[in-house]
C-alpha atoms as a PDB file:
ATOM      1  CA  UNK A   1     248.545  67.847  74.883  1.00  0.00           C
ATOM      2  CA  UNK A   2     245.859  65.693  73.640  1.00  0.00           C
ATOM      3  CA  UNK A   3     246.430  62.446  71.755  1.00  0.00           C
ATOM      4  CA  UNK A   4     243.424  61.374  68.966  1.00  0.00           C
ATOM      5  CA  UNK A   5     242.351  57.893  69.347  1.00  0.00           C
ATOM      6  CA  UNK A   6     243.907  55.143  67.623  1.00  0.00           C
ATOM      7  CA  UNK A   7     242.058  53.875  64.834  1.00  0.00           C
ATOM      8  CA  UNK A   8     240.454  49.784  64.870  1.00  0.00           C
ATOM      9  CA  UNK A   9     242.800  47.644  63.516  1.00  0.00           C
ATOM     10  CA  UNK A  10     240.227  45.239  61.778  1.00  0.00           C
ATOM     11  CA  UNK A  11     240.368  44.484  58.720  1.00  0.00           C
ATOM     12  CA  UNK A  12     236.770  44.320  58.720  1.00  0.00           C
ATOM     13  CA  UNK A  13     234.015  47.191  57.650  1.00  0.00           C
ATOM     14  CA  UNK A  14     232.437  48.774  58.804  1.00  0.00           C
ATOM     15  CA  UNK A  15     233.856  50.251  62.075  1.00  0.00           C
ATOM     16  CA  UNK A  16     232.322  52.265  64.597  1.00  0.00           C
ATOM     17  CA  UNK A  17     232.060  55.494  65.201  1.00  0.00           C
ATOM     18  CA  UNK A  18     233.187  55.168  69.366  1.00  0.00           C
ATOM     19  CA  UNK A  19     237.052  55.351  70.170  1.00  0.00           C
ATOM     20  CA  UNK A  20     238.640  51.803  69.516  1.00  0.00           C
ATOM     21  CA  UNK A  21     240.597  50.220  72.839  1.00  0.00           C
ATOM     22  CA  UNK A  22     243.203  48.397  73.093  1.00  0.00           C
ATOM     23  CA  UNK A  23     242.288  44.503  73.161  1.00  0.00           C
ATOM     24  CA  UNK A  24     245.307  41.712  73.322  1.00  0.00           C
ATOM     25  CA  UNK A  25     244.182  41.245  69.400  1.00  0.00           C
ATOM     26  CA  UNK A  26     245.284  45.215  68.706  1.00  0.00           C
ATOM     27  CA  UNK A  27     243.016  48.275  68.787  1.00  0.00           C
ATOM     28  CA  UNK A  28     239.370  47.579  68.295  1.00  0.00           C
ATOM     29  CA  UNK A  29     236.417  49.747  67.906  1.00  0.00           C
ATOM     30  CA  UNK A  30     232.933  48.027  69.717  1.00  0.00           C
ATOM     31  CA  UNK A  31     232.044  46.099  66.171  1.00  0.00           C
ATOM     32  CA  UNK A  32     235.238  44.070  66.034  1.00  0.00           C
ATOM     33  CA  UNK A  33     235.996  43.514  69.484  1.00  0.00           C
ATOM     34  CA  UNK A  34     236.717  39.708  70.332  1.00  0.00           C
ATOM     35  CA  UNK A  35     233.164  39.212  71.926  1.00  0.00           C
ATOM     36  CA  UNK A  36     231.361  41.211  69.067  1.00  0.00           C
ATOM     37  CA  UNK A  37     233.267  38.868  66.187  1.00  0.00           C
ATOM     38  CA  UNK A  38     232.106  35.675  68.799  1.00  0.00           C
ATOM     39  CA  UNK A  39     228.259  37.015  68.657  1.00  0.00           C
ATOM     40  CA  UNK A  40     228.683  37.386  72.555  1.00  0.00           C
ATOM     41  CA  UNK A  41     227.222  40.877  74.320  1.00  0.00           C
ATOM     42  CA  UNK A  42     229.831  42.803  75.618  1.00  0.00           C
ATOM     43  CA  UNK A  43     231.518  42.937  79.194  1.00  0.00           C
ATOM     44  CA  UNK A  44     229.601  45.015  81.215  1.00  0.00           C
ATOM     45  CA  UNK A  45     232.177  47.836  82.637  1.00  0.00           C
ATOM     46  CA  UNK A  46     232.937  47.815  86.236  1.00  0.00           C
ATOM     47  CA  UNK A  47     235.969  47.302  88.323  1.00  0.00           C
ATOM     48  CA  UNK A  48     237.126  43.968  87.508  1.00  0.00           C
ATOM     49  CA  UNK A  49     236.749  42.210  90.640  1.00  0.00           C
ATOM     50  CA  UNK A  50     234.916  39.555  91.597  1.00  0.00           C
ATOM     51  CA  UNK A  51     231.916  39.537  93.879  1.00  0.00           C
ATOM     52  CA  UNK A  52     232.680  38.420  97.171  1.00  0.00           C
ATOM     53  CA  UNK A  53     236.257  39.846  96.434  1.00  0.00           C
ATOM     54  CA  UNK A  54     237.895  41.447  99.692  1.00  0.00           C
ATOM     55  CA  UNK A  55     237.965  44.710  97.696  1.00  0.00           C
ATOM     56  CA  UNK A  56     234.042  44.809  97.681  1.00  0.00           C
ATOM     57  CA  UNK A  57     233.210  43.744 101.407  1.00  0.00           C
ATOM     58  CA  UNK A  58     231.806  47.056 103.077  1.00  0.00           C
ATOM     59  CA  UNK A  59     233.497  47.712 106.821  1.00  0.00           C
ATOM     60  CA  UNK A  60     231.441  46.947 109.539  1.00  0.00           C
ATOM     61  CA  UNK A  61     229.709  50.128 111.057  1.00  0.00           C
ATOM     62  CA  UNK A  62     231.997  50.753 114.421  1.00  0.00           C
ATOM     63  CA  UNK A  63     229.793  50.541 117.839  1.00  0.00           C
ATOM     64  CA  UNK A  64     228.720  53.654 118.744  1.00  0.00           C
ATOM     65  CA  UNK A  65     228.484  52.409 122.376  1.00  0.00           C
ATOM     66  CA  UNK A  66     232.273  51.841 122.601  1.00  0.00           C
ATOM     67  CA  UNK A  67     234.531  54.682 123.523  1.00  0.00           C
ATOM     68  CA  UNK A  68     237.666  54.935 121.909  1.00  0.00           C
ATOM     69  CA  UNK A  69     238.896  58.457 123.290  1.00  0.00           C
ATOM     70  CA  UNK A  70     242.138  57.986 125.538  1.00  0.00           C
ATOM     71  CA  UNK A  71     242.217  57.647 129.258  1.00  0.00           C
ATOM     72  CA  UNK A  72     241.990  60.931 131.123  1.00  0.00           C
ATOM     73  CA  UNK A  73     244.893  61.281 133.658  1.00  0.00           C
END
């Protein structure tokens, strides 16, 4: 089951032919969001998270001179 998009809630014309998303202000389509009505480019998509976040520190590599196979008995 597939839902159709909601339609922008602005009362403003005219709208866009993208899917609106839901905003804090309602459902907007990309000509009304908040940032669009501000003259401000849009968010660039991503994950949300800061740089330098935890979430986006890569692991150190483990040392491949370290052997971490269990003691033979």
């Amino acid at each position: 089951m597939s839902r159709s998009p909601r339609p922008c809630e602005a009362l403003l014309l005219p709208h866009s032919l993208q899917p609106a998303r839901l905003y804090p202000c309602g459902w907007r389509c990309d000509r009304h969001t908040p940032n669009a009505l501000a003259g401000r480019p849009e968010t660039p998509p991503g994950p949300g998270w800061p740089a330098g976040s935890y979430l986006n520190l890569q692991l150190p590599d483990p040392d491949p001179h370290t052997d971490d196979a269990p003691p033979e008995d």
